[in-house]
C-alpha atoms as a PDB file:
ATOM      1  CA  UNK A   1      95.634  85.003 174.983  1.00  0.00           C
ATOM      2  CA  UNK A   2      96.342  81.781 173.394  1.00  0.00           C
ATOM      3  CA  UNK A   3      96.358  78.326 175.316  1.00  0.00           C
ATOM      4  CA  UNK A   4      99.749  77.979 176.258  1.00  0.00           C
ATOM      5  CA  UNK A   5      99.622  81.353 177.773  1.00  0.00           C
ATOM      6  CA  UNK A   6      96.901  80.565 179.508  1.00  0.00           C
ATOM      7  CA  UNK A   7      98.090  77.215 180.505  1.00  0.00           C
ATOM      8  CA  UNK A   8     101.437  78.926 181.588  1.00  0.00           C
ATOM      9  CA  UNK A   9      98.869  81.438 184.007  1.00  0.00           C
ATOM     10  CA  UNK A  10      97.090  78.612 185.841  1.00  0.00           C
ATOM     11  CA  UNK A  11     100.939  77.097 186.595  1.00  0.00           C
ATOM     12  CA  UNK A  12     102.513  80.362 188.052  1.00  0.00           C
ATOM     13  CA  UNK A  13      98.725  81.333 189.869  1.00  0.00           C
ATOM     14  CA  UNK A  14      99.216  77.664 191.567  1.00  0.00           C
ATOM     15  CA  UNK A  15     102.565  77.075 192.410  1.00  0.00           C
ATOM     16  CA  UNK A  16     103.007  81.058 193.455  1.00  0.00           C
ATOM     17  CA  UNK A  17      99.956  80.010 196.394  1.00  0.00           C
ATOM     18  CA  UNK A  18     101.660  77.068 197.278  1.00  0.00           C
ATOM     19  CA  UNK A  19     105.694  77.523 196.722  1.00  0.00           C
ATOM     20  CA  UNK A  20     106.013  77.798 200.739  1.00  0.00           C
ATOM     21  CA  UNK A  21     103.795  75.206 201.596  1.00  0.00           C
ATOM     22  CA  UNK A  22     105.455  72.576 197.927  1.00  0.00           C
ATOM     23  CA  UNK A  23     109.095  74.036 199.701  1.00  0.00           C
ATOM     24  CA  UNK A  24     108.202  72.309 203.235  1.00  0.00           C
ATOM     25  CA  UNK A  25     106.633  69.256 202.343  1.00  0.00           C
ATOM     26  CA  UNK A  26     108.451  66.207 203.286  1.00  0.00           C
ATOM     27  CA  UNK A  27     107.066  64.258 200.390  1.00  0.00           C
ATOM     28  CA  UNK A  28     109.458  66.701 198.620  1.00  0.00           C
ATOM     29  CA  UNK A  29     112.755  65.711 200.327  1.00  0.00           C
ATOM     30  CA  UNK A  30     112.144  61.822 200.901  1.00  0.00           C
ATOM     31  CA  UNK A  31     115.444  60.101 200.676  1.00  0.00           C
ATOM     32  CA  UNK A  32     114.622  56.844 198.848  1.00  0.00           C
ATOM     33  CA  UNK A  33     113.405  59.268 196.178  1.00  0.00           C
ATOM     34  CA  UNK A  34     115.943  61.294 196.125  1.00  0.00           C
ATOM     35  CA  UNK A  35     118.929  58.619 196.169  1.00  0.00           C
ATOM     36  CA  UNK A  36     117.252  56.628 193.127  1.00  0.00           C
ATOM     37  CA  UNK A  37     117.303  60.170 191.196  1.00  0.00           C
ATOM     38  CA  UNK A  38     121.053  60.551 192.017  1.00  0.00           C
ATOM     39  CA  UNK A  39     121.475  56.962 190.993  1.00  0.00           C
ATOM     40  CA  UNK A  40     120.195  57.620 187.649  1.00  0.00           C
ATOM     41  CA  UNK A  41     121.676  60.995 187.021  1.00  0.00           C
ATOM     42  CA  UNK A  42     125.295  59.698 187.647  1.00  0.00           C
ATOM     43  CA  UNK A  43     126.353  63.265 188.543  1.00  0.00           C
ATOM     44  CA  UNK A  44     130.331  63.883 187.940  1.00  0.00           C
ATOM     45  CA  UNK A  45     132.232  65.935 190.041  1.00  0.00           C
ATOM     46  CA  UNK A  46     132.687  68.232 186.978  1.00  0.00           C
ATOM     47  CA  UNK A  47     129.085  68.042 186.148  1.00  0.00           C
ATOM     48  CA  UNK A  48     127.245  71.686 184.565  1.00  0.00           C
ATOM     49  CA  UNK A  49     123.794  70.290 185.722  1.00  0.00           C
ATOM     50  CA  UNK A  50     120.807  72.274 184.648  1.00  0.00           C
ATOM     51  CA  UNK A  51     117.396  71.499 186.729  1.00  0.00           C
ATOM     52  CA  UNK A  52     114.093  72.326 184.774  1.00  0.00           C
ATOM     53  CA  UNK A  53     111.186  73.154 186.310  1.00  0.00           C
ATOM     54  CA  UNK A  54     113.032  72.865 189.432  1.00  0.00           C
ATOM     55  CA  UNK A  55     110.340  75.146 191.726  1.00  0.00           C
ATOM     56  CA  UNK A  56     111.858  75.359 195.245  1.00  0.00           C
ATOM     57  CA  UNK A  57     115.267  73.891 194.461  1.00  0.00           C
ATOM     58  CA  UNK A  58     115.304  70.536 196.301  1.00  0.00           C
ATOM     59  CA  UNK A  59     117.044  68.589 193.479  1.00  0.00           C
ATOM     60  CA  UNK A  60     119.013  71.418 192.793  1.00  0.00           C
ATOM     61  CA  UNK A  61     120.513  72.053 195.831  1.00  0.00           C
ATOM     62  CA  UNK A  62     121.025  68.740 196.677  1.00  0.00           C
ATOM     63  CA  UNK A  63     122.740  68.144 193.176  1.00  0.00           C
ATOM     64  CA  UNK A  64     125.062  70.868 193.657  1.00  0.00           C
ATOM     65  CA  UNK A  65     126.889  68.854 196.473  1.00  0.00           C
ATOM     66  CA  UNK A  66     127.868  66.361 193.579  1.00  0.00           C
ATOM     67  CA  UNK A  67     128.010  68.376 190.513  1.00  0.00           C
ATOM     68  CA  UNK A  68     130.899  71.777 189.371  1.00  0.00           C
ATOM     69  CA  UNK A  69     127.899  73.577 188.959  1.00  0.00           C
ATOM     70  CA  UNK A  70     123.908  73.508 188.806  1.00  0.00           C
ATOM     71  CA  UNK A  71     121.409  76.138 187.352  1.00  0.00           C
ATOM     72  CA  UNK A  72     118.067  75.816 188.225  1.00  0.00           C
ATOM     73  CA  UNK A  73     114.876  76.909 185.859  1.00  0.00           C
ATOM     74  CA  UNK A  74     111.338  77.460 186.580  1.00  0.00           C
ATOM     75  CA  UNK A  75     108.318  79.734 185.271  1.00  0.00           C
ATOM     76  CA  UNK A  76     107.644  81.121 188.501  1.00  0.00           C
ATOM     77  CA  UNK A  77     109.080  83.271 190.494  1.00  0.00           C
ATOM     78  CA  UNK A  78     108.077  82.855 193.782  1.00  0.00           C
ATOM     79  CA  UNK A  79     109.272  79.230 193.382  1.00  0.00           C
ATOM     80  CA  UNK A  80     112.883  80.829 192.416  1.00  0.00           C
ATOM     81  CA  UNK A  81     112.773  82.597 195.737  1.00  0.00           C
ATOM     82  CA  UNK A  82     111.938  79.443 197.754  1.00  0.00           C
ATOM     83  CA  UNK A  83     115.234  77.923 196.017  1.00  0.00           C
ATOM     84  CA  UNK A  84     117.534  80.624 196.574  1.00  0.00           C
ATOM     85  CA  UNK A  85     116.140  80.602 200.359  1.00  0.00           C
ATOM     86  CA  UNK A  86     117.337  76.904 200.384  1.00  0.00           C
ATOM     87  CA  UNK A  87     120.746  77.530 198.761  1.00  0.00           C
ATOM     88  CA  UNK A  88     121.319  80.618 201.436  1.00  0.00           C
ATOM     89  CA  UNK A  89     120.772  78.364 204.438  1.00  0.00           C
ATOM     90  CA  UNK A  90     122.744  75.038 202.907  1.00  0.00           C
ATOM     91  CA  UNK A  91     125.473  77.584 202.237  1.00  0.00           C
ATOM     92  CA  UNK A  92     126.085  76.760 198.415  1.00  0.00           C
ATOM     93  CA  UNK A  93     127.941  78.678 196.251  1.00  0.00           C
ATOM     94  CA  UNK A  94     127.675  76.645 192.826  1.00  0.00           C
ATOM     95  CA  UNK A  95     124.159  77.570 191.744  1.00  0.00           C
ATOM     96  CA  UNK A  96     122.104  79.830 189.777  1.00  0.00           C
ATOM     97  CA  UNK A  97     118.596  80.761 188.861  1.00  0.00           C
ATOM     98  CA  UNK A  98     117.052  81.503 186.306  1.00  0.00           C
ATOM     99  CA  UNK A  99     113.055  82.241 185.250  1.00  0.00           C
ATOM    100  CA  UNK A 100     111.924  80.469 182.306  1.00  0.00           C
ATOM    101  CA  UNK A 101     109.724  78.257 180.387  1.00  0.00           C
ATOM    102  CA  UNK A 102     110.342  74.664 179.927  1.00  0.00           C
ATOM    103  CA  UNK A 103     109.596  74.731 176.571  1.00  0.00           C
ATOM    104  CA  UNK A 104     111.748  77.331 175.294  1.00  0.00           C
ATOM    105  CA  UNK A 105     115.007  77.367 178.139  1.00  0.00           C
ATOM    106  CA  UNK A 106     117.270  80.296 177.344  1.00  0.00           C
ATOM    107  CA  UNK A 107     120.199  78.186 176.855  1.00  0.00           C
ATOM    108  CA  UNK A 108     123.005  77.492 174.391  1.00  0.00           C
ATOM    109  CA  UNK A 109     122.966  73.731 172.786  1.00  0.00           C
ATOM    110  CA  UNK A 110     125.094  71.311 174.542  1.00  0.00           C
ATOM    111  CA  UNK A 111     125.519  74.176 177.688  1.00  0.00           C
ATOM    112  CA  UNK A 112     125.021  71.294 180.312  1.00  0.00           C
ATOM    113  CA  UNK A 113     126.634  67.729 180.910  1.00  0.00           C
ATOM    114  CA  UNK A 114     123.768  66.463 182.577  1.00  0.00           C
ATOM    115  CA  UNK A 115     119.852  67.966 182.029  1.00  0.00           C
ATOM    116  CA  UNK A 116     116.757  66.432 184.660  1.00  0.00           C
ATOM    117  CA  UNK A 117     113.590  67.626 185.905  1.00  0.00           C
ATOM    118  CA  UNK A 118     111.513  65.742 188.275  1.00  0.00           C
ATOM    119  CA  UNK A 119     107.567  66.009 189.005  1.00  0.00           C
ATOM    120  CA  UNK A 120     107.378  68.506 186.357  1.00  0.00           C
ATOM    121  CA  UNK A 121     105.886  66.682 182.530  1.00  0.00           C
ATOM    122  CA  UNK A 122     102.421  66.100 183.987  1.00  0.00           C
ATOM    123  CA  UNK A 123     102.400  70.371 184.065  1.00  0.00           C
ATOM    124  CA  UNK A 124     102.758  70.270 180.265  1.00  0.00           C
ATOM    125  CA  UNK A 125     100.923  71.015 177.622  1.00  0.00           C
ATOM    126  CA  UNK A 126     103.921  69.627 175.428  1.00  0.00           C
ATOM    127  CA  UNK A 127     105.700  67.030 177.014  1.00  0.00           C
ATOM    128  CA  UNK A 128     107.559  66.508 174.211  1.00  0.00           C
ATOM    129  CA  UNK A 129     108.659  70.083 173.137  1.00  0.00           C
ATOM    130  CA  UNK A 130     110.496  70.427 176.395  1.00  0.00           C
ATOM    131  CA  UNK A 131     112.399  66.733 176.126  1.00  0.00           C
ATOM    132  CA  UNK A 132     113.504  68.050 173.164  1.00  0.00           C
ATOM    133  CA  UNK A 133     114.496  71.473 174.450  1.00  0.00           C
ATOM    134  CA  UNK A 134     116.587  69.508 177.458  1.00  0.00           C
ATOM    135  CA  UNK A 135     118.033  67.228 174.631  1.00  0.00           C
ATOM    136  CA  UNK A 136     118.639  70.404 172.840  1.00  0.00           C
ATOM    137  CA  UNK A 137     120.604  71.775 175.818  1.00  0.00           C
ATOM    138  CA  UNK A 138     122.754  69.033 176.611  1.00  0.00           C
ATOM    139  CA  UNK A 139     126.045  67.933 175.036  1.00  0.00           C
ATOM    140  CA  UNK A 140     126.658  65.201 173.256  1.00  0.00           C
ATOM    141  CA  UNK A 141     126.806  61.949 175.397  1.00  0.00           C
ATOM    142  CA  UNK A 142     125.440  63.575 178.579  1.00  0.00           C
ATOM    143  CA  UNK A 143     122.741  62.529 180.301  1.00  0.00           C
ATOM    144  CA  UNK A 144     118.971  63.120 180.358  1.00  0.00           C
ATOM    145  CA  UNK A 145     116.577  61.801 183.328  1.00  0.00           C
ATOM    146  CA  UNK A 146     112.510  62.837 184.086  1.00  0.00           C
ATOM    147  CA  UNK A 147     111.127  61.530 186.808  1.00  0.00           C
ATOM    148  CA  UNK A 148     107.160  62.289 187.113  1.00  0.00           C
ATOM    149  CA  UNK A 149     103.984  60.075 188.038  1.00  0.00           C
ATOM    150  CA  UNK A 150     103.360  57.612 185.514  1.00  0.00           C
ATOM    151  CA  UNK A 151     100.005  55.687 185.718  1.00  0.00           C
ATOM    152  CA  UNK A 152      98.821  52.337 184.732  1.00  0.00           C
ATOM    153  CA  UNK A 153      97.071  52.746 181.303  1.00  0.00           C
ATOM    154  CA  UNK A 154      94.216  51.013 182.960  1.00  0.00           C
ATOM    155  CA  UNK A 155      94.284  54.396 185.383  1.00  0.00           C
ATOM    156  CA  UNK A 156      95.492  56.978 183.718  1.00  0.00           C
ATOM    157  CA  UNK A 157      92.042  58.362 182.734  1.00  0.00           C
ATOM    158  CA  UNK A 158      90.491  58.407 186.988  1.00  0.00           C
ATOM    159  CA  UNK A 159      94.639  59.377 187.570  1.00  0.00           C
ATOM    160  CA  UNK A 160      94.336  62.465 185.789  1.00  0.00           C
ATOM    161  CA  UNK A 161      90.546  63.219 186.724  1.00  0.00           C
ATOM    162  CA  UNK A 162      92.075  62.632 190.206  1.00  0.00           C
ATOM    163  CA  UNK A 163      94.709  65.584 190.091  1.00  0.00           C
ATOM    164  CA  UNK A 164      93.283  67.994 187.474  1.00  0.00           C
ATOM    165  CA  UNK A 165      90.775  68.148 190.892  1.00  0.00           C
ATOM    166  CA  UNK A 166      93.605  68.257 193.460  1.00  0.00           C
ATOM    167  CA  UNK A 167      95.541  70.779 190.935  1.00  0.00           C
ATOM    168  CA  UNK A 168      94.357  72.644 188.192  1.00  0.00           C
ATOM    169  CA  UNK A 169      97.609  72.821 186.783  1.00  0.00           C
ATOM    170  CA  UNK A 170      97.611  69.482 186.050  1.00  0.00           C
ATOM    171  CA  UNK A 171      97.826  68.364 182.017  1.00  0.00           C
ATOM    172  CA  UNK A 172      97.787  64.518 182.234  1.00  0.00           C
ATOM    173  CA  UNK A 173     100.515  62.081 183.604  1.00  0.00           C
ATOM    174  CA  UNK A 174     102.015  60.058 181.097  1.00  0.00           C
ATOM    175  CA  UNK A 175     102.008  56.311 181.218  1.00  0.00           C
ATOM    176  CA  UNK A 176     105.908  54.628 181.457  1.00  0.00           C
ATOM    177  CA  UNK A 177     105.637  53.401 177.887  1.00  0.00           C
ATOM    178  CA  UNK A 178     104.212  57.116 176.665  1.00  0.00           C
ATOM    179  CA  UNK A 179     106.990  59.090 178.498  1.00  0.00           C
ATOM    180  CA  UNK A 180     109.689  56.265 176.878  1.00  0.00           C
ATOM    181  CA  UNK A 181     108.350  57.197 173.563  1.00  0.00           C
ATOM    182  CA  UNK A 182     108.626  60.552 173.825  1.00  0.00           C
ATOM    183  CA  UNK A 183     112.593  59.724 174.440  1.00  0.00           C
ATOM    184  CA  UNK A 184     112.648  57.574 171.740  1.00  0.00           C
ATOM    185  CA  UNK A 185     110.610  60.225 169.254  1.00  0.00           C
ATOM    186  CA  UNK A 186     113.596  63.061 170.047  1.00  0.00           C
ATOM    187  CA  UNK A 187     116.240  60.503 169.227  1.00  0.00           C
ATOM    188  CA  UNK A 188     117.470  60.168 173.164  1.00  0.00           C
ATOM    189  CA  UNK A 189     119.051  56.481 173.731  1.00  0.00           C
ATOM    190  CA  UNK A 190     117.570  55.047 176.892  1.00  0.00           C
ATOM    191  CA  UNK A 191     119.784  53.964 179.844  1.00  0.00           C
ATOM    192  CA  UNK A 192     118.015  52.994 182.562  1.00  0.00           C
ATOM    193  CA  UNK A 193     114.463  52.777 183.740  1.00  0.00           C
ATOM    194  CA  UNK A 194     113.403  52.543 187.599  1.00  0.00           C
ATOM    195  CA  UNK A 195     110.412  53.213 189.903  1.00  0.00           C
ATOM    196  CA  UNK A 196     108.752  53.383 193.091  1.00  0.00           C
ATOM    197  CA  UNK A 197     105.753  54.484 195.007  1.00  0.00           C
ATOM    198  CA  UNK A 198     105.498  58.120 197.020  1.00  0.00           C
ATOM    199  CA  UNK A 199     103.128  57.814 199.795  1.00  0.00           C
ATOM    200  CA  UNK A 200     101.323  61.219 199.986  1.00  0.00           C
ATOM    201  CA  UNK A 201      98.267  62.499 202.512  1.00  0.00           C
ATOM    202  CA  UNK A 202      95.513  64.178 200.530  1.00  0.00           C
ATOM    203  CA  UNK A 203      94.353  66.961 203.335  1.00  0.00           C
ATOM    204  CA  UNK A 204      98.236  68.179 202.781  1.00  0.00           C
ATOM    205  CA  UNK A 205      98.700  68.198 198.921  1.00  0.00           C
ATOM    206  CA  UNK A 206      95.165  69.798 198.103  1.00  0.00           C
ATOM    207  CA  UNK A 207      93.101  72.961 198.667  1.00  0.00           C
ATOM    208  CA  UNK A 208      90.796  72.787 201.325  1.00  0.00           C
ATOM    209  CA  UNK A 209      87.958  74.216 198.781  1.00  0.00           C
ATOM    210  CA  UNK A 210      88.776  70.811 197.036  1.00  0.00           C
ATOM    211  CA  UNK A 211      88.691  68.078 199.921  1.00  0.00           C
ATOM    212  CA  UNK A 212      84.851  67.828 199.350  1.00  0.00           C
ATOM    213  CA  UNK A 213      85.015  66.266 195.825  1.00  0.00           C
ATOM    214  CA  UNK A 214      88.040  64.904 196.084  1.00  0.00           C
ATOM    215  CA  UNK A 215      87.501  62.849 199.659  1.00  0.00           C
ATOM    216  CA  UNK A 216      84.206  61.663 197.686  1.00  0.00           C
ATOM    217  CA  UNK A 217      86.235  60.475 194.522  1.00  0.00           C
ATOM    218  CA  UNK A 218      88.857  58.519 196.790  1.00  0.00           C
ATOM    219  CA  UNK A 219      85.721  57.235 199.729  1.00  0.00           C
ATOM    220  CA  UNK A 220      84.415  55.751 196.146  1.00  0.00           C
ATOM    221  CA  UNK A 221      87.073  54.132 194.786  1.00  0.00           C
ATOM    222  CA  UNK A 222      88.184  52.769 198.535  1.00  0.00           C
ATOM    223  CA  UNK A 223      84.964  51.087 199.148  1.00  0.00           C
ATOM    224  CA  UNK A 224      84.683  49.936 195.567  1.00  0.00           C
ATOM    225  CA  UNK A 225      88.456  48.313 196.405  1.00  0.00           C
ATOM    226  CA  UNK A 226      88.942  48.443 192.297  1.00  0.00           C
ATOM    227  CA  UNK A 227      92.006  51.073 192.721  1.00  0.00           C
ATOM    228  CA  UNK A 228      90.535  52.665 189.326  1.00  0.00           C
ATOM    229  CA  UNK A 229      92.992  55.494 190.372  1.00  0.00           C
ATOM    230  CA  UNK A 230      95.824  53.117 190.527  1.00  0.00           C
ATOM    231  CA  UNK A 231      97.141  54.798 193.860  1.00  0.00           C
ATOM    232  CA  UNK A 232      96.507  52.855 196.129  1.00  0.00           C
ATOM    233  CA  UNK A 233      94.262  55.068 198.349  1.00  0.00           C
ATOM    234  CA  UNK A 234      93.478  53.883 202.225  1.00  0.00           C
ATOM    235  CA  UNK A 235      91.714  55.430 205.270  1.00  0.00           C
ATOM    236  CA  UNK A 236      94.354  56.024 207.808  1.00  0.00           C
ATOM    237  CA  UNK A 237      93.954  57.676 211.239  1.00  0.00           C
ATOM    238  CA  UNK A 238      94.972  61.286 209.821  1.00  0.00           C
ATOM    239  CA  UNK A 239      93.530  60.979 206.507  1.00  0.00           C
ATOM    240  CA  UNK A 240      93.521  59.483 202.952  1.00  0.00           C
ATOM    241  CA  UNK A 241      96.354  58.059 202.226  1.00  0.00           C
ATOM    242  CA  UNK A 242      98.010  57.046 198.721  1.00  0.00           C
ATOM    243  CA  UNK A 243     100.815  56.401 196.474  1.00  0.00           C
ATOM    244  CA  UNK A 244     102.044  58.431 193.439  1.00  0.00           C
ATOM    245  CA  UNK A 245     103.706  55.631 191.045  1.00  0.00           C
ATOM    246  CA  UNK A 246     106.902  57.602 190.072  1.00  0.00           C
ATOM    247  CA  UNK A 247     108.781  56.588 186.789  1.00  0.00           C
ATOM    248  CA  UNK A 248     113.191  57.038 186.431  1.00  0.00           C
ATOM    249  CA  UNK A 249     113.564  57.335 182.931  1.00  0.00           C
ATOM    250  CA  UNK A 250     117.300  58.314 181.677  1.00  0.00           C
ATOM    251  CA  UNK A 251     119.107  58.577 179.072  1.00  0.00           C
ATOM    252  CA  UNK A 252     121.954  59.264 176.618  1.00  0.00           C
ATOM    253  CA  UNK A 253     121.973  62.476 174.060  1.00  0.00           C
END
């Protein structure tokens, strides 16, 4: 089995353990989030919107109140069942699902007005294959946006140590200037760039066989009061507490 394969195994072993538990997490669903993605995406009313790597279909379903239609795309399956659970009980009509790799989506060129994915690039192996493949897949003059964690360079070595320990599907977070480049090396025009912090609690995004190494890593870098990991981190009364540093990229095809 080659590495991407492999690779592609660790992602649907992971998020197939925790597509319940990454469905109900309010980190998932935070409005001020959510209403700086819609911001960016600009969604028309006669929007085809295509979600990649959209696991339990949050941005999905919540795109399909402003777009014609949405199709959402992810590798695993038990995340598609989690999203077509959420479009049942919002009572949508305009969505589909498909099950797919990033990397390779089983669309026409130029099938969607508008193409995003959110929390998904730090999961590849080749970042830049699927910006191309949702460049690929969007007309001409629509609109591209990834939103994902995007370290300090300063961090982003401790960053990804941090969540290749939290989640072994991890790859490695981009920086903001990396993740613009990859735009710019697929010949995407950039629009707009925005960002803001997600305040998460470790005991709730991590497996309990993990806490151990990864309560020492953040007790360190508390006490040292360097923020080496670049999150933030604090002791709060119901755990560690920290803050993703989420990037807005968008732009034109």
């Amino acid at each position: 089995m080659h590495d991407d394969a492999r690779h592609n195994d660790r992602i649907i072993s992971q998020f197939t353990r925790w597509a319940q538990p990454f469905a109900e997490l309010p980190i998932h669903s935070e409005e001020h989030g959510m209403a700086r993605l819609l911001t960016a995406a600009a969604i028309a009313p006669t929007d085809r919107l295509l979600d990649v790597a959209c696991g339990p279909g949050i941005v999905a379903c919540t795109a399909a109140v402003y777009a014609a239609h949405v199709t959402g795309i992810d590798l695993t399956p038990a995340m598609i069942e989690q999203a077509r659970a959420r479009q049942a009980g919002a009572g949508l009509a305009n969505l589909d699902w498909r099950i797919g790799d990033a990397t390779a989506l089983p669309f026409d060129d130029g099938a969607f007005d508008t193409v995003v994915t959110r929390y998904s690039f730090h999961h590849f192996r080749k970042a830049g294959l699927a910006l191309a493949e949702m460049r690929r897949v969007c007309r001409a003059d629509g609109r591209i946006v990834v939103i994902d964690a995007t370290p300090a360079p300063e961090s982003q070595a401790a960053y990804d140590m941090m969540e290749t320990l939290r989640d072994p599907s991890h790859t490695s977070a981009l920086t903001l200037e990396q993740l613009r480049n990859l735009g710019r090396a697929v010949g995407l025009t950039e629009l707009s760039v925005d960002s803001y912090r997600l305040e998460g609690l470790l005991a709730a995004l991590a497996d309990a066989d993990d806490m151990e190494a990864l309560n020492a890593m953040f007790d360190t870098d508390i006490a040292e009061g360097a923020d080496r990991i670049g999150v933030q981190a604090r002791h709060a009364p119901d755990g560690i507490r920290f803050h993703f540093p989420v990037s807005i990229v968008a732009w034109r095809r």
